[in-house]
N, C-alpha and C. Protein backbone atom coordinates (compact mmCIF):
# COMPACT_ATOMS: atom_id res chain seq x y z
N UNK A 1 4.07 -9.05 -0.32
CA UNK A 1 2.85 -8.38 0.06
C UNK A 1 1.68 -9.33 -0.17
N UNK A 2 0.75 -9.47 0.84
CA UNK A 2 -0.45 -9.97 0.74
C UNK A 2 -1.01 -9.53 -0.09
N UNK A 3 -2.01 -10.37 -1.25
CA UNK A 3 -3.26 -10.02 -1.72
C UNK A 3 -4.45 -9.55 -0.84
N UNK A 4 -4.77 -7.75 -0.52
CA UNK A 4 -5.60 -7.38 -0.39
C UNK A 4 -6.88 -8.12 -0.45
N UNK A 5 -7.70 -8.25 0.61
CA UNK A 5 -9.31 -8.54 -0.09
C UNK A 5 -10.10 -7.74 0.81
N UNK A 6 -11.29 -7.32 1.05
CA UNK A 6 -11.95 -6.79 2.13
C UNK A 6 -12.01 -7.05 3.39
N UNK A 7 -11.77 -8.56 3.51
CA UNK A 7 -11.45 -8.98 4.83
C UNK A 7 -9.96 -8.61 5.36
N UNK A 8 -9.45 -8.30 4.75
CA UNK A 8 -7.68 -7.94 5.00
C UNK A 8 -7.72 -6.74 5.79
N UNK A 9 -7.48 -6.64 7.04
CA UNK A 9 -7.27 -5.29 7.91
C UNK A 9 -6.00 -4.51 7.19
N UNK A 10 -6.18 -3.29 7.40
CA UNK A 10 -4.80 -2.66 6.69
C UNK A 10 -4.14 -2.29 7.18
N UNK A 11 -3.34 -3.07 8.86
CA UNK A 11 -2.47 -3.33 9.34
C UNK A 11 -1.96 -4.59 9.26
N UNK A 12 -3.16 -5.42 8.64
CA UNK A 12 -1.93 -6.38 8.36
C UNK A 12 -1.84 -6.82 7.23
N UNK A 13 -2.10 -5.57 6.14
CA UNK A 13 -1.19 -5.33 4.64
C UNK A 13 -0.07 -4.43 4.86
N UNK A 14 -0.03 -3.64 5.79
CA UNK A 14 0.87 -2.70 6.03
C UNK A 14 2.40 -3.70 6.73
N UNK A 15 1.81 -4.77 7.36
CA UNK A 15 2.67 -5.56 8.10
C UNK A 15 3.52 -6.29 7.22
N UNK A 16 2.48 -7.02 5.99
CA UNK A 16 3.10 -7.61 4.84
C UNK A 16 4.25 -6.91 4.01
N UNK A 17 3.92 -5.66 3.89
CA UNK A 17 4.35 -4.35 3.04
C UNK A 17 5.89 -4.51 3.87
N UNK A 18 6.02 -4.45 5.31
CA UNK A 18 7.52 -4.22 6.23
C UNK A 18 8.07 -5.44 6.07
N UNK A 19 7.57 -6.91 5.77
CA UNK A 19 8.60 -7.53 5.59
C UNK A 19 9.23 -7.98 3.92
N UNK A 20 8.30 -7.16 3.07
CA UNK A 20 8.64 -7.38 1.49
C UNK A 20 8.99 -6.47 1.23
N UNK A 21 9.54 -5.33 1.63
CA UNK A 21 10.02 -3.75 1.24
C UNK A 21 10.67 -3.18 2.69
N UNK A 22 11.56 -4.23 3.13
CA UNK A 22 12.90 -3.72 3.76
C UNK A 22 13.29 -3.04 3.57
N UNK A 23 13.81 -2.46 2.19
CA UNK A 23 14.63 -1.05 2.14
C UNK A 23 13.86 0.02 1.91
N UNK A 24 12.16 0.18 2.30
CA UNK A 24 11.78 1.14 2.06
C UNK A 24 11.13 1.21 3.22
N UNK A 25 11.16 2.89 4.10
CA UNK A 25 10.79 3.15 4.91
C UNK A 25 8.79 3.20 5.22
N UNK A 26 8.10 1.96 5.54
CA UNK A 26 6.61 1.87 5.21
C UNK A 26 6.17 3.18 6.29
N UNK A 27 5.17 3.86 5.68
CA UNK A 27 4.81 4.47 7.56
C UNK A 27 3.65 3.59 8.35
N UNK A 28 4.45 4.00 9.66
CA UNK A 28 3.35 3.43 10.07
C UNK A 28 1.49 3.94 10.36
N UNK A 29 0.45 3.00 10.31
CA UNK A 29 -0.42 3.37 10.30
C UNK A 29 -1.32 3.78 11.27
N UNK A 30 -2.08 4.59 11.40
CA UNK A 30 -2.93 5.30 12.75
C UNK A 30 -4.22 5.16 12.49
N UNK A 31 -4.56 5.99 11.44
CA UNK A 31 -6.17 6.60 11.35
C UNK A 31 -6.98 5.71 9.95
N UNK A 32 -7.39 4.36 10.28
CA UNK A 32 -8.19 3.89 9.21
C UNK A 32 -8.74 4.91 7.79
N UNK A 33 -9.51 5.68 8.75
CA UNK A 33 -10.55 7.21 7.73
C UNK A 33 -9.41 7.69 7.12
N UNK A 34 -8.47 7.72 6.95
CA UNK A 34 -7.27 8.57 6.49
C UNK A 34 -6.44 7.66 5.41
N UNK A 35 -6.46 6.86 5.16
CA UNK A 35 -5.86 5.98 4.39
C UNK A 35 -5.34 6.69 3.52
N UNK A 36 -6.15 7.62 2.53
CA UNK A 36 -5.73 8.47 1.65
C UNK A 36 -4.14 8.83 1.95
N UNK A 37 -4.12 9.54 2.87
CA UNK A 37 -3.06 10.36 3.46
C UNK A 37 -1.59 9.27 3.63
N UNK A 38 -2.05 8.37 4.64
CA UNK A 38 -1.20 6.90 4.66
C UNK A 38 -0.50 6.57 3.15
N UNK A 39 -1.64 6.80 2.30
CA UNK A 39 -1.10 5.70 1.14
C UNK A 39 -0.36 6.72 0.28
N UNK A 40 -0.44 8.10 0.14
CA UNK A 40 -0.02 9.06 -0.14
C UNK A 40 1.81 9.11 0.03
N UNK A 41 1.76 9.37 1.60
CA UNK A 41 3.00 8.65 1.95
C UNK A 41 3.80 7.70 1.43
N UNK A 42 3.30 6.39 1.29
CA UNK A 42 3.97 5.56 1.13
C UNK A 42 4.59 5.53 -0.43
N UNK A 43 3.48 6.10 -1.38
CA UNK A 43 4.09 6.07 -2.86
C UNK A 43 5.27 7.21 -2.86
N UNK A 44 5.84 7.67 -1.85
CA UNK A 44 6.95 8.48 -1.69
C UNK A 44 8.01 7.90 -1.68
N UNK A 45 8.22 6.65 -1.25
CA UNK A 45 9.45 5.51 -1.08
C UNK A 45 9.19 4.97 -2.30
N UNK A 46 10.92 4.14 -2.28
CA UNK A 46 11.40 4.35 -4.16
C UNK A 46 10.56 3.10 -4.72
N UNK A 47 10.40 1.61 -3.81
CA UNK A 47 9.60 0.17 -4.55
C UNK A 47 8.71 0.92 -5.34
N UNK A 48 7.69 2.24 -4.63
CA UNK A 48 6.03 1.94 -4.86
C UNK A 48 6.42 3.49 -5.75
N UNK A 49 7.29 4.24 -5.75
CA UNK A 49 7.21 5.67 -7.00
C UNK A 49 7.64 4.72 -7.95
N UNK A 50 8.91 4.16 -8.14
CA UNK A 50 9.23 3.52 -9.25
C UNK A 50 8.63 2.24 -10.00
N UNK A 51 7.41 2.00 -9.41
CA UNK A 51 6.66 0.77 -10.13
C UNK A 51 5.48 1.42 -10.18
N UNK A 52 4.51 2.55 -10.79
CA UNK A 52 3.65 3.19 -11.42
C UNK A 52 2.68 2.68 -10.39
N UNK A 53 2.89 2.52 -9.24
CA UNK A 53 1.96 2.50 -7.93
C UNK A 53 0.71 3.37 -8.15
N UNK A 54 -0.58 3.06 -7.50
CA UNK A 54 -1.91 3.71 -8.24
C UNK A 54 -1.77 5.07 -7.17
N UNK A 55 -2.46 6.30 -7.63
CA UNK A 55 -2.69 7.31 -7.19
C UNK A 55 -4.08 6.88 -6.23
N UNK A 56 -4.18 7.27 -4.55
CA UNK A 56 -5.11 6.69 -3.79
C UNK A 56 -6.01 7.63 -4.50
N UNK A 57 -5.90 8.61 -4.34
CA UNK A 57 -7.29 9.81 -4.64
C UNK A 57 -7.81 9.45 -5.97
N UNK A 58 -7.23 8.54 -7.13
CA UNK A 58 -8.46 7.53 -7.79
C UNK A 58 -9.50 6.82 -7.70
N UNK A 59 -9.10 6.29 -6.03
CA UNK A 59 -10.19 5.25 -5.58
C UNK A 59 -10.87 5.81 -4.34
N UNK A 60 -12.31 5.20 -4.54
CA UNK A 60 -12.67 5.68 -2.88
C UNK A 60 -12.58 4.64 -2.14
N UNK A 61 -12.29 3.38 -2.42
CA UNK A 61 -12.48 1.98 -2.01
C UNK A 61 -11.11 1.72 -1.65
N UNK A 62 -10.32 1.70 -0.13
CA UNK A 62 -9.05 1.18 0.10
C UNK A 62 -8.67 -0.26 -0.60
N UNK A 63 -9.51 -0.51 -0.43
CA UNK A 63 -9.09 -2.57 -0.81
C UNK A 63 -9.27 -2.31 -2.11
N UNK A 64 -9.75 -1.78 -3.29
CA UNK A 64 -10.05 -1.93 -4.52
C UNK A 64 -8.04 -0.37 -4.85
N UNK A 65 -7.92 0.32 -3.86
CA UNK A 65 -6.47 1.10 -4.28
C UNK A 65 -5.81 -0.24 -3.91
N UNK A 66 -5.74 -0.68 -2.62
CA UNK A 66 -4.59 -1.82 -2.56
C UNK A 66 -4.12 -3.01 -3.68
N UNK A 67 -5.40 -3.49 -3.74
CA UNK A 67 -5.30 -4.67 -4.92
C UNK A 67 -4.94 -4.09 -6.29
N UNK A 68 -5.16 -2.63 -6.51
CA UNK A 68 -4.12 -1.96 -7.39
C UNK A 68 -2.64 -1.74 -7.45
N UNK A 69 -2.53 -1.32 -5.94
CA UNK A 69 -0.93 -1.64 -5.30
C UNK A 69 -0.52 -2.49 -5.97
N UNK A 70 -0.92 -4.03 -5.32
CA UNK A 70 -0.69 -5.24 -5.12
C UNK A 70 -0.03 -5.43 -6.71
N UNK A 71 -1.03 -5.39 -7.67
CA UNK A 71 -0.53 -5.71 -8.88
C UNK A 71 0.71 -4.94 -9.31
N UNK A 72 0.75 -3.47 -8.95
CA UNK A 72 1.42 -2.95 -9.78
C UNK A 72 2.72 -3.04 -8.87
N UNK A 73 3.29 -3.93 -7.64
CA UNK A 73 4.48 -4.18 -7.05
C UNK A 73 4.65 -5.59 -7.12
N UNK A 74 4.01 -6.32 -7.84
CA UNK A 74 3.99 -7.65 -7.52
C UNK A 74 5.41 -8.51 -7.99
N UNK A 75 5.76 -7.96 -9.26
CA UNK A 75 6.85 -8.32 -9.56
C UNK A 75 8.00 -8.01 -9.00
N UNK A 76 7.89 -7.15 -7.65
CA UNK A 76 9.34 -6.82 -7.29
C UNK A 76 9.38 -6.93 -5.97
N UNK A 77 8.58 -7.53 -5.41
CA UNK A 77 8.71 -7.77 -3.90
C UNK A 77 9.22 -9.35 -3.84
């Protein structure tokens, strides 16, 4: 997985996400404004429940939840 930064579109962290988490089904993404919902999803597959993945509805800032992601999967991708 890419390191998130603001310039990082979040299709192509989501893109990073499909080739470092093969065995987990990523969804795919639609609605930018919705991220919440997106990222919601995704901590449903086992990489991102079983590595204390951040709760989105903590952050209002996508890139400041991702780079939370980021750390908390970093060791297993």
């Amino acid at each position: 997985m890419i390191i998130p930064t603001k310039d990082t579109s979040f299709n192509t962290l989501i893109g990073s996400m499909v080739v470092d988490f093969p065995k987990d089904n990523i969804p795919l993404f639609a609605d930018e404004d919705n991220w919440k919902l997106w990222a919601s999803s995704l901590l449903q597959e086992n990489s991102f429940s079983s590595s204390g993945a951040p709760n989105p509805n903590a952050f209002a800032d996508r890139t400041q939840w991702a780079q939370a992601l980021f750390y908390s999967v970093a060791s297993i991708s």
